[in-house]
Protein backbone atom coordinates (compact mmCIF):
# COMPACT_ATOMS: atom_id res chain seq x y z
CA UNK A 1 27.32 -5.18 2.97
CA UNK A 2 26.24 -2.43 0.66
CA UNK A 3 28.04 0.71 0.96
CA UNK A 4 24.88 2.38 1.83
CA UNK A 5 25.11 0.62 4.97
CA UNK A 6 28.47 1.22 5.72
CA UNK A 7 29.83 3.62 8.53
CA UNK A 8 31.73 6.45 7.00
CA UNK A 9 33.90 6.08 10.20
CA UNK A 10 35.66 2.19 8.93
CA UNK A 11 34.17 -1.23 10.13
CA UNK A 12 35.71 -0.50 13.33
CA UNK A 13 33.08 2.30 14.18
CA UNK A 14 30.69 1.47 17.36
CA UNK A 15 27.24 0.81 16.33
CA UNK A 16 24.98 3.63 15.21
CA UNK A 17 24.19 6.55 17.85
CA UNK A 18 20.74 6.31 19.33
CA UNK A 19 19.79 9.27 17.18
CA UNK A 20 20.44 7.70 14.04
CA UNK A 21 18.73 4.96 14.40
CA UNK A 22 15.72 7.03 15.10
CA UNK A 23 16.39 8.94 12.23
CA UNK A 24 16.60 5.50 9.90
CA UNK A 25 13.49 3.99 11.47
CA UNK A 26 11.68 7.74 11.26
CA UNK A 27 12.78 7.57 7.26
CA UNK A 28 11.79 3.88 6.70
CA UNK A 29 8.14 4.46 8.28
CA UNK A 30 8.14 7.27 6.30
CA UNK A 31 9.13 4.94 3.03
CA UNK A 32 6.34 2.60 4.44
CA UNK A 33 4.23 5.46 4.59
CA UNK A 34 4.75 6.64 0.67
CA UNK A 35 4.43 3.17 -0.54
CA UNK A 36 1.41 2.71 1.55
CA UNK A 37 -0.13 5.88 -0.48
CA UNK A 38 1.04 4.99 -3.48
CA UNK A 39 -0.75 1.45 -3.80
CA UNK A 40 -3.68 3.10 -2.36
CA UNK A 41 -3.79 5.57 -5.74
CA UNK A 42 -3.00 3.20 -7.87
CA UNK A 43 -5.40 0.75 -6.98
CA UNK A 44 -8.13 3.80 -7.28
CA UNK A 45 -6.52 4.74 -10.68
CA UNK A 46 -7.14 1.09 -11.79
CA UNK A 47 -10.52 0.86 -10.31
CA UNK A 48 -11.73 4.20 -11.88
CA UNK A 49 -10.01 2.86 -15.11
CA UNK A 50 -11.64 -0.53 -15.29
CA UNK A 51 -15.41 0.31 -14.23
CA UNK A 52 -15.28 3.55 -15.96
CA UNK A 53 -14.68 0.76 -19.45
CA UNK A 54 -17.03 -1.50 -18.11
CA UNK A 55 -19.95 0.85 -17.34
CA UNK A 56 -19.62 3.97 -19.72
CA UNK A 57 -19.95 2.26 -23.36
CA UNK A 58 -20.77 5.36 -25.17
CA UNK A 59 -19.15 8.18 -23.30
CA UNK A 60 -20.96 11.51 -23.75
CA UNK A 61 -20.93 15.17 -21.64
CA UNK A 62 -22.71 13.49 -18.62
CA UNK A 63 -23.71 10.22 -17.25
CA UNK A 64 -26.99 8.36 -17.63
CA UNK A 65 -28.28 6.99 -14.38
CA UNK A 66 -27.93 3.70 -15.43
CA UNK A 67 -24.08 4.26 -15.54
CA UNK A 68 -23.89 5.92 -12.42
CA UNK A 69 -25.40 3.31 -10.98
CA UNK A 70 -22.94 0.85 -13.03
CA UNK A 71 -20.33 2.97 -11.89
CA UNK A 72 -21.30 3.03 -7.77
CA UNK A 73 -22.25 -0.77 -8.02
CA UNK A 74 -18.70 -1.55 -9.64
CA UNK A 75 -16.44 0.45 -7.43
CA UNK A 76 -18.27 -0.89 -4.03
CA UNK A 77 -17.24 -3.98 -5.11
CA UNK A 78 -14.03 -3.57 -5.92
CA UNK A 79 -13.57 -1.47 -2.40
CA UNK A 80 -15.50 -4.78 -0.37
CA UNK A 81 -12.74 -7.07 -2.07
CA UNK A 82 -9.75 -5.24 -1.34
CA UNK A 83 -11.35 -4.52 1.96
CA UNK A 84 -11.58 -8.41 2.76
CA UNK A 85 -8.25 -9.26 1.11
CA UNK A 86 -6.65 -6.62 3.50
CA UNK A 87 -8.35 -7.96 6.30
CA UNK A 88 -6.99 -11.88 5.54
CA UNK A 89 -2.93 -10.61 4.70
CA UNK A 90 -3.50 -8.42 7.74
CA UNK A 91 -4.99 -11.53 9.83
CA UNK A 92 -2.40 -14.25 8.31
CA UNK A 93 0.60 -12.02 9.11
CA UNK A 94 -0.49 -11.67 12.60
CA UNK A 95 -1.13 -15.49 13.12
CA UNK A 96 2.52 -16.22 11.28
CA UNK A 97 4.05 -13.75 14.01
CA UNK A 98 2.64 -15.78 16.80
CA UNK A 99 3.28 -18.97 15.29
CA UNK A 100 6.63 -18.07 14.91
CA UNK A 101 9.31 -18.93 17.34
CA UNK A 102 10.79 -15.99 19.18
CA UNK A 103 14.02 -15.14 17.60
């Protein structure tokens, strides 16, 4: 067992105080939470970063309307993908719960 886990108290300690364990789930969906945002950015940052190569060839002050269009058309896309792959992990981990015997 890590030391992180560890009860300052010795192994002999009784098990963690109704309040602390509120306090560690409260911080892990918290961690959940920041992780949660942080792959949201980053797959934004990546999306910006590959249509904005695709569809802006010869960047300049201001878009032409066909890039803007490039640019709507690309990121739509890449939001109805991750929307659907969401959907299926989101779907699959629910039907791996049930299928799952009770522990």
């Amino acid at each position: 067992m890590s030391d992180f886990m560890k009860s300052p108290f010795g192994s002999s300690a009784a098990a963690p105080s109704p309040d602390m364990q509120a306090r560690k789930e409260a911080m892990m969906r918290n961690l959940r939470n920041e992780m949660a945002l942080h792959s949201a950015q980053e797959l934004i940052n990546k999306t910006n970063e590959k249509c904005f190569l695709k569809c802006v060839t010869k960047p300049s002050t201001s878009l032409s309307g066909s890039e803007e269009t490039c640019l709507s058309r690309c990121l739509e896309r890449y939001l109805e993908a991750f929307d659907l792959i969401s959907r299926t992990y989101v779907s699959r981990i629910q039907r791996e719960r049930l299928d799952s015997p009770s522990a």
